[in-house]
N, C-alpha and C. Protein backbone atom coordinates (compact mmCIF):
# COMPACT_ATOMS: atom_id res chain seq x y z
N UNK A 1 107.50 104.90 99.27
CA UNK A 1 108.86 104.90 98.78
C UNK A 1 108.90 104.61 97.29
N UNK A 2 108.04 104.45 96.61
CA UNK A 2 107.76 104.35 95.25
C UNK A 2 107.92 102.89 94.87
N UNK A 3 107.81 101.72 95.74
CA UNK A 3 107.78 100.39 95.36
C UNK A 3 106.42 99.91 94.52
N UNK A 4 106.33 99.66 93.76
CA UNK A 4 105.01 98.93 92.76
C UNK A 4 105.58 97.52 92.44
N UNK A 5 104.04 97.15 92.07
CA UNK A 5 104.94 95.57 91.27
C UNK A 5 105.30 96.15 89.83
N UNK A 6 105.81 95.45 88.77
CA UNK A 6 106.73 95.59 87.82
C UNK A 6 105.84 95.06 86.58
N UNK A 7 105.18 95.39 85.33
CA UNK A 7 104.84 94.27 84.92
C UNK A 7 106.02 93.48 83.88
N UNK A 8 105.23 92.62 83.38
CA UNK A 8 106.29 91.80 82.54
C UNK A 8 106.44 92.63 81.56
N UNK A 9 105.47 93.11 80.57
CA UNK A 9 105.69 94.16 79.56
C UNK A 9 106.93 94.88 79.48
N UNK A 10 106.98 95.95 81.22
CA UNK A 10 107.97 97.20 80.85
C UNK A 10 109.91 96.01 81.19
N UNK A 11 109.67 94.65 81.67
CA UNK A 11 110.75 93.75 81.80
C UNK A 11 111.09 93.86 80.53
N UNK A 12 110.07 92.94 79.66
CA UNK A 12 110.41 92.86 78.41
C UNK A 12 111.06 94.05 77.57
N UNK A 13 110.33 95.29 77.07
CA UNK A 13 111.26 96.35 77.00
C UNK A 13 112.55 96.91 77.24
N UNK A 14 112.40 96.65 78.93
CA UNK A 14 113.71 97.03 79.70
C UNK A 14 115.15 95.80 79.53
N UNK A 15 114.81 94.83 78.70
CA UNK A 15 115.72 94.03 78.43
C UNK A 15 116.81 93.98 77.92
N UNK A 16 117.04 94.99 77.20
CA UNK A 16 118.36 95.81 76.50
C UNK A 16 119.33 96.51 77.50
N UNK A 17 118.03 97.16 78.27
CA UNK A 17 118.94 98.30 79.22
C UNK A 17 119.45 97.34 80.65
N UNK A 18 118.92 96.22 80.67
CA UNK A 18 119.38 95.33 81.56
C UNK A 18 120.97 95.27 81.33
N UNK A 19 121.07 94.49 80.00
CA UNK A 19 122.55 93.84 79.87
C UNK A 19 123.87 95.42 79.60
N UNK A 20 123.18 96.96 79.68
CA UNK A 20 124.23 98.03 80.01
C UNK A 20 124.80 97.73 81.05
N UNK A 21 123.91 97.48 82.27
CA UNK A 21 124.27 97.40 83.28
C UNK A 21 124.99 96.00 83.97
N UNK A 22 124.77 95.16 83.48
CA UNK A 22 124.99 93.78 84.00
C UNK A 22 125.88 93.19 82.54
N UNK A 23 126.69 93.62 82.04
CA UNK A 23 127.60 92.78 80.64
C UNK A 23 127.70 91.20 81.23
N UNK A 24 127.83 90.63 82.08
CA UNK A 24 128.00 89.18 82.53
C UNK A 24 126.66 88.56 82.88
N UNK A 25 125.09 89.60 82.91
CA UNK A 25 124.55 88.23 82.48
C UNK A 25 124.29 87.40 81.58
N UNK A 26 124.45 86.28 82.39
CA UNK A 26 124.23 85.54 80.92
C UNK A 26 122.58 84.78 80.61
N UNK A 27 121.51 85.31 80.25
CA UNK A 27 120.33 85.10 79.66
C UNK A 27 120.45 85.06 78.19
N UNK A 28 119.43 84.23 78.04
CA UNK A 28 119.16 84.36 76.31
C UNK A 28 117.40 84.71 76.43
N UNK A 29 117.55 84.96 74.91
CA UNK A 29 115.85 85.12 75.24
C UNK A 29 114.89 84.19 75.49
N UNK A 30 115.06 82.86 75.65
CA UNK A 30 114.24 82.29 75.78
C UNK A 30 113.83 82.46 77.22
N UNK A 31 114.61 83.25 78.18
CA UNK A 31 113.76 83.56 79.42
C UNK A 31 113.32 84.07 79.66
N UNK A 32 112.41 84.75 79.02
CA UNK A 32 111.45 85.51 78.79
C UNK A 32 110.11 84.42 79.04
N UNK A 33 109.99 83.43 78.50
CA UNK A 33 109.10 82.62 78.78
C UNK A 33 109.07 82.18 80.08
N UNK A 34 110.03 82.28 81.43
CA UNK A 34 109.54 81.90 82.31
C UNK A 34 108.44 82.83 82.86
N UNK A 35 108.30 82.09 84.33
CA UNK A 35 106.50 82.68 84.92
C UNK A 35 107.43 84.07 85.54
N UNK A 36 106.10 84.44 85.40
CA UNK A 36 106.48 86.40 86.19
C UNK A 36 107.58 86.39 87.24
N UNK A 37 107.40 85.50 88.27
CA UNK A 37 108.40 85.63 89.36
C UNK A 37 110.06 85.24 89.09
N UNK A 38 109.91 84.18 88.32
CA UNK A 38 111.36 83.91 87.77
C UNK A 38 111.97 84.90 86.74
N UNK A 39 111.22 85.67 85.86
CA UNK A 39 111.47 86.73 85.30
C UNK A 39 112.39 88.00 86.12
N UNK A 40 111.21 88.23 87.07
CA UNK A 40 111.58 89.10 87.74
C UNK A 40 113.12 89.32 88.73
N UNK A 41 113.07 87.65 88.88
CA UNK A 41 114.86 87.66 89.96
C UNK A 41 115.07 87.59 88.97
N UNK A 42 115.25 87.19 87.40
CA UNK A 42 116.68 87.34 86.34
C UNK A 42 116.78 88.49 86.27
N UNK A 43 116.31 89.32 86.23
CA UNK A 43 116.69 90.40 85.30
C UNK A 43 116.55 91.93 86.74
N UNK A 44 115.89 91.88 87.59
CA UNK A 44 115.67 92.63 88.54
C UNK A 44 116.46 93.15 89.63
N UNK A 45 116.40 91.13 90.13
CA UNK A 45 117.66 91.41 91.64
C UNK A 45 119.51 91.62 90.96
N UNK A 46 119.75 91.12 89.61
CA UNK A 46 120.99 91.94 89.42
C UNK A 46 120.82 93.63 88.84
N UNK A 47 119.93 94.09 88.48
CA UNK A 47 119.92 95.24 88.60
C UNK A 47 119.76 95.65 89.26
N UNK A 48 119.24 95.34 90.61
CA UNK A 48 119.06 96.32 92.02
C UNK A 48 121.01 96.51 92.64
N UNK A 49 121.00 95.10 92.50
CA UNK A 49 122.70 94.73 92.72
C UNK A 49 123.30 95.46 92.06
N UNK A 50 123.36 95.68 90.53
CA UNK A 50 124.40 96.43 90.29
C UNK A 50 124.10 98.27 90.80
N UNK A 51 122.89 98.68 90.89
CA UNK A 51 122.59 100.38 91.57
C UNK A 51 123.20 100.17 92.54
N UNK A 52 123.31 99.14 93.54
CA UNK A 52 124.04 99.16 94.68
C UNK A 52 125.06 99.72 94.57
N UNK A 53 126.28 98.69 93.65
CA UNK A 53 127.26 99.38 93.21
C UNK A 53 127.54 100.03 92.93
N UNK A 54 126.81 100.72 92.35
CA UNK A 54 127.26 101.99 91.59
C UNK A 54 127.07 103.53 92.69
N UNK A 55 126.40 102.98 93.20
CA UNK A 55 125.73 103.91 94.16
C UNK A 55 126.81 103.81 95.33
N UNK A 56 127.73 103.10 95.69
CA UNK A 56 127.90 102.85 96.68
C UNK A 56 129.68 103.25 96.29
N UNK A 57 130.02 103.16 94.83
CA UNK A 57 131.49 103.71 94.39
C UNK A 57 130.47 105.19 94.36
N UNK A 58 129.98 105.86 93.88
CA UNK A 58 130.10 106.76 93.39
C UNK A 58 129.52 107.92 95.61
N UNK A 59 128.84 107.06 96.18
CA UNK A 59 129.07 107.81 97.44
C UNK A 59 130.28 108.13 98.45
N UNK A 60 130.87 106.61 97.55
CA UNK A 60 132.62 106.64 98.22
C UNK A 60 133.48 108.09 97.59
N UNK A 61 133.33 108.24 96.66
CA UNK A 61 134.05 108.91 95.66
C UNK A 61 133.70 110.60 96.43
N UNK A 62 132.15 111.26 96.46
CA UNK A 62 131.51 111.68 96.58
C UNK A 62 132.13 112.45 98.29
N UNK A 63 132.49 111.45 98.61
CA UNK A 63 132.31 111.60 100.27
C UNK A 63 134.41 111.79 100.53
N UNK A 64 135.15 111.03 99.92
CA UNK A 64 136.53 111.29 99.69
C UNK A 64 136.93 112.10 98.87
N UNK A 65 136.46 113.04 97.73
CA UNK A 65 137.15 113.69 97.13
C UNK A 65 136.31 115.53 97.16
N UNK A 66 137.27 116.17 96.81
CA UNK A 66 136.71 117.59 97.03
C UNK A 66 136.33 117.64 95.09
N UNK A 67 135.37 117.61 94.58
CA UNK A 67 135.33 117.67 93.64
C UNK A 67 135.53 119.39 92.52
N UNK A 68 136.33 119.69 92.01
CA UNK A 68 136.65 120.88 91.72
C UNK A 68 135.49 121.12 90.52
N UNK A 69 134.64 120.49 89.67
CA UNK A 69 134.28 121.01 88.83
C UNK A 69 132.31 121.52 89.56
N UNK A 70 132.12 120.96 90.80
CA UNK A 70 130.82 120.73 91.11
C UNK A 70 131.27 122.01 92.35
N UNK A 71 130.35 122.59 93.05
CA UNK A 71 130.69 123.96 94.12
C UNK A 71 130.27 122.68 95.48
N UNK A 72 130.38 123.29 96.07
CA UNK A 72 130.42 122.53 97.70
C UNK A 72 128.75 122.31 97.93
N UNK A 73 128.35 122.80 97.43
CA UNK A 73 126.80 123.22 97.71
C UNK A 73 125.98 121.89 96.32
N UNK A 74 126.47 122.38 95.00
CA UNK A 74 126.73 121.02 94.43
C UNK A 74 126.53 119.49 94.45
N UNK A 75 127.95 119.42 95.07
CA UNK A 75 128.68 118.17 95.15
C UNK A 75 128.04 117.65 96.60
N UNK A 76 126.97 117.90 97.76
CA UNK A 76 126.44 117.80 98.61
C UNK A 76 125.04 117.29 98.32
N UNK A 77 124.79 118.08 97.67
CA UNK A 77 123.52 118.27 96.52
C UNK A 77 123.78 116.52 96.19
N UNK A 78 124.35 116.36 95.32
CA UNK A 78 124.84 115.06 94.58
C UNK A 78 124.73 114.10 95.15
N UNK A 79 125.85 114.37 96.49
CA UNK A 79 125.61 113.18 97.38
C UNK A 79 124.49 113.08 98.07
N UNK A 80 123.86 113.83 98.54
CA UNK A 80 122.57 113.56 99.32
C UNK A 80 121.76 112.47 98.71
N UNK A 81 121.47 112.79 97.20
CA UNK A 81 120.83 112.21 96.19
C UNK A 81 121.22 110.56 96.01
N UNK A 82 122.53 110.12 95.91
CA UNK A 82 122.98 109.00 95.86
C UNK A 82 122.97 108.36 97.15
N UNK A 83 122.89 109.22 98.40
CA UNK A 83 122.33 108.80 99.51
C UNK A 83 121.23 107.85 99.48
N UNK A 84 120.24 108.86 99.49
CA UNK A 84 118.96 108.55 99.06
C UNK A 84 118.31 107.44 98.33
N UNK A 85 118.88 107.43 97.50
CA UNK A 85 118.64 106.57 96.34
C UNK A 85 119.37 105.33 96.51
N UNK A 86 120.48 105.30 97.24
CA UNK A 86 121.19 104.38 97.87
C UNK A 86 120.15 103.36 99.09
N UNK A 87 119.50 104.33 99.74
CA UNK A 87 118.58 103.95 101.08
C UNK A 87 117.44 103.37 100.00
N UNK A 88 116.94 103.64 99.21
CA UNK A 88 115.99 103.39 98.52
C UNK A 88 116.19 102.43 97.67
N UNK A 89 117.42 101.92 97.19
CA UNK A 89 117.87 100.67 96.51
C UNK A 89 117.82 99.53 97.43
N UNK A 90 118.40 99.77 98.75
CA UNK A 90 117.97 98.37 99.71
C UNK A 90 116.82 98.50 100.40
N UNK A 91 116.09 99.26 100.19
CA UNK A 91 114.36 99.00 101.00
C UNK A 91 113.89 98.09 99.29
N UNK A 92 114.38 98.18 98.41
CA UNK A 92 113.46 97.33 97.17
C UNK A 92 114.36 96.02 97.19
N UNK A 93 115.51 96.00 97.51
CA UNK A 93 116.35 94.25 97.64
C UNK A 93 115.49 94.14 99.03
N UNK A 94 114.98 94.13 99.85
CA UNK A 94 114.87 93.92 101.40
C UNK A 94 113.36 93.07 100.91
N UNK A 95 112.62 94.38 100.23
CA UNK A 95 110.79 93.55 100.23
C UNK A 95 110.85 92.56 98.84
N UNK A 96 112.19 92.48 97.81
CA UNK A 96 112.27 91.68 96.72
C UNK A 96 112.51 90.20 97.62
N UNK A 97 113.65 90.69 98.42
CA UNK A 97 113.77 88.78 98.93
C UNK A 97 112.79 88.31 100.07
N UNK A 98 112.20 89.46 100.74
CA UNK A 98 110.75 89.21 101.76
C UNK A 98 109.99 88.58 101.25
N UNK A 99 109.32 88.94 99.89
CA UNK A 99 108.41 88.50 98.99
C UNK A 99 108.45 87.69 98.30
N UNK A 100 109.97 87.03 98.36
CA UNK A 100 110.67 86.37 97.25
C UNK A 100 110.10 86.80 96.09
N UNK A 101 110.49 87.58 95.72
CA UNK A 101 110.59 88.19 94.15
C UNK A 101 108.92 88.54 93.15
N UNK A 102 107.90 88.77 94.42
CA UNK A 102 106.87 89.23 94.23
C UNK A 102 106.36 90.81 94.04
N UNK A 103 107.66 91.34 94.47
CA UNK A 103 107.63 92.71 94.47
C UNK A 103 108.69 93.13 93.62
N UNK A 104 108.35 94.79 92.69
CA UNK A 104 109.09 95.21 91.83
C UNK A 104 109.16 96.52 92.23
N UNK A 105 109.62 97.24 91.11
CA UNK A 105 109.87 98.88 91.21
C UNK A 105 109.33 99.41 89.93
N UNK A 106 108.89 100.30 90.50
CA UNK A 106 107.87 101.53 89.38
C UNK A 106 108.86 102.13 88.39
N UNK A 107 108.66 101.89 87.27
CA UNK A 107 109.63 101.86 86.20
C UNK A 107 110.20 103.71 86.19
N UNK A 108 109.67 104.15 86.58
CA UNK A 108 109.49 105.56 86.60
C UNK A 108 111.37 105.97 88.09
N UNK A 109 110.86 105.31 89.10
CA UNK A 109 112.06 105.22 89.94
C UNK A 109 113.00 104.43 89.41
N UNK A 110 113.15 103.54 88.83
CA UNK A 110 114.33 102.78 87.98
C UNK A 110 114.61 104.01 87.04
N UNK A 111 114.09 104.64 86.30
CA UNK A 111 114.90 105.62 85.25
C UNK A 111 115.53 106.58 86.11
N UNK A 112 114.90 107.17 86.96
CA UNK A 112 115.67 108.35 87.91
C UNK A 112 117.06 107.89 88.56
N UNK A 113 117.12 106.01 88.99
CA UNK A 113 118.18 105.54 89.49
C UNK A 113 119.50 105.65 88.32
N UNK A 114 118.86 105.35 86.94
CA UNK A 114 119.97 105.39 86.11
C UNK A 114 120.11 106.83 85.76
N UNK A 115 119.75 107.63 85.86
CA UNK A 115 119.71 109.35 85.33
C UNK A 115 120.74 109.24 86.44
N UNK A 116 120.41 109.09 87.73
CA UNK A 116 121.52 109.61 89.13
C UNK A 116 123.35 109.09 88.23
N UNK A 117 122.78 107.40 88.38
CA UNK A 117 124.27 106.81 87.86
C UNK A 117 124.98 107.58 86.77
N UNK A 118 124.20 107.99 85.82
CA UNK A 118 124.52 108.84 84.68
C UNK A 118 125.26 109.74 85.56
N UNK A 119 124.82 110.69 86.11
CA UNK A 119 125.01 112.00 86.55
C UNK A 119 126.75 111.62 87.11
N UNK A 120 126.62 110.89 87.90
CA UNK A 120 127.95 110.50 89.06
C UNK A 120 129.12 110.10 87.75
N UNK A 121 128.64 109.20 86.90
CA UNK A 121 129.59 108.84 86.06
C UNK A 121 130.24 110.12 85.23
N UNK A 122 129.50 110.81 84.82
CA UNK A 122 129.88 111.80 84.15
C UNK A 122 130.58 113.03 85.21
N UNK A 123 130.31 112.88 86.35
CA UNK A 123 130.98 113.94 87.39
C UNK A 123 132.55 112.99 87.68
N UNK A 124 132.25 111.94 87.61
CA UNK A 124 133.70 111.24 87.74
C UNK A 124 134.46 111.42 86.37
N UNK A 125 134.36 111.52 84.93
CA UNK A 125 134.99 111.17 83.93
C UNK A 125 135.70 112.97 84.18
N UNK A 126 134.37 114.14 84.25
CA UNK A 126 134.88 115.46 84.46
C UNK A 126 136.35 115.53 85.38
N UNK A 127 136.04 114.67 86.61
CA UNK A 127 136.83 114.84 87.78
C UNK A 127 138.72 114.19 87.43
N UNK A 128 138.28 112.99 86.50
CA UNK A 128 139.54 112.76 85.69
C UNK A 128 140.23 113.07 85.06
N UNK A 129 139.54 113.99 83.93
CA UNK A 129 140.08 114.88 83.19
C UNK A 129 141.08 116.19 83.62
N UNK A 130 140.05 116.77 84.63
CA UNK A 130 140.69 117.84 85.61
C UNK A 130 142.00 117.50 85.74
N UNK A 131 142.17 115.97 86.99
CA UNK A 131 143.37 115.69 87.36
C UNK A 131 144.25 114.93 86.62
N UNK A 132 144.09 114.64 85.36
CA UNK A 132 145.15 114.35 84.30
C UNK A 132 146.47 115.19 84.20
């Protein structure tokens, strides 16, 4: 399912793109100095949390609306994907709190999760515009 451990390195990096997604955490950098595992629940289990969300408005959305700018074939397409990726966001919260926070995600499936969110967000802003 593409679960790896995480290292601290691509954390560190990914520390910017953390707070897009999460504006209310509140870290400073000095937590960066904690040990790997405490690293990993700051900055990890609210990003799995917030894909949830996002994943979980944008399957609602997906699944209630006939979307006019995407074809049926599309907008199926779409959802399958946020499906998916949805099922695949709680198999990595499930072995994160199994492991207590010994297990991560392959930085490679974290970018595809935000490419999806991208995708949905921008099919929703289209879908607004339409019905303005």
């Amino acid at each position: 399912m593409g679960l790896y451990l995480l290292t601290v390195a691509f954390l560190r990096n990914q520390a910017q793109n953390v707070t897009r997604y999460k504006e209310s955490l509140d870290f400073k950098m000095s937590s960066f100095n904690l040990p790997e595992p405490q690293l990993l629940q700051v900055l990890l289990e609210p990003l799995l949390e917030d894909f949830q969300y996002w994943f979980s408005r944008s399957r609602s959305f997906l699944e209630a609306e006939k979307v006019p700018c995407l074809s049926p074939q599309e907008q199926a397409d779409l959802l399958g994907r946020v499906v998916q990726s949805q099922q695949e966001v709680t198999a990595a919260q499930s072995l994160f709190k199994v492991t207590n926070g010994q297990v991560g995600v392959e930085p490679g499936i974290l970018m595809s999760w935000h490419q999806l969110v991208t995708e949905c967000w921008q099919v929703k802003i289209r879908f607004r515009q339409g019905t303005a």
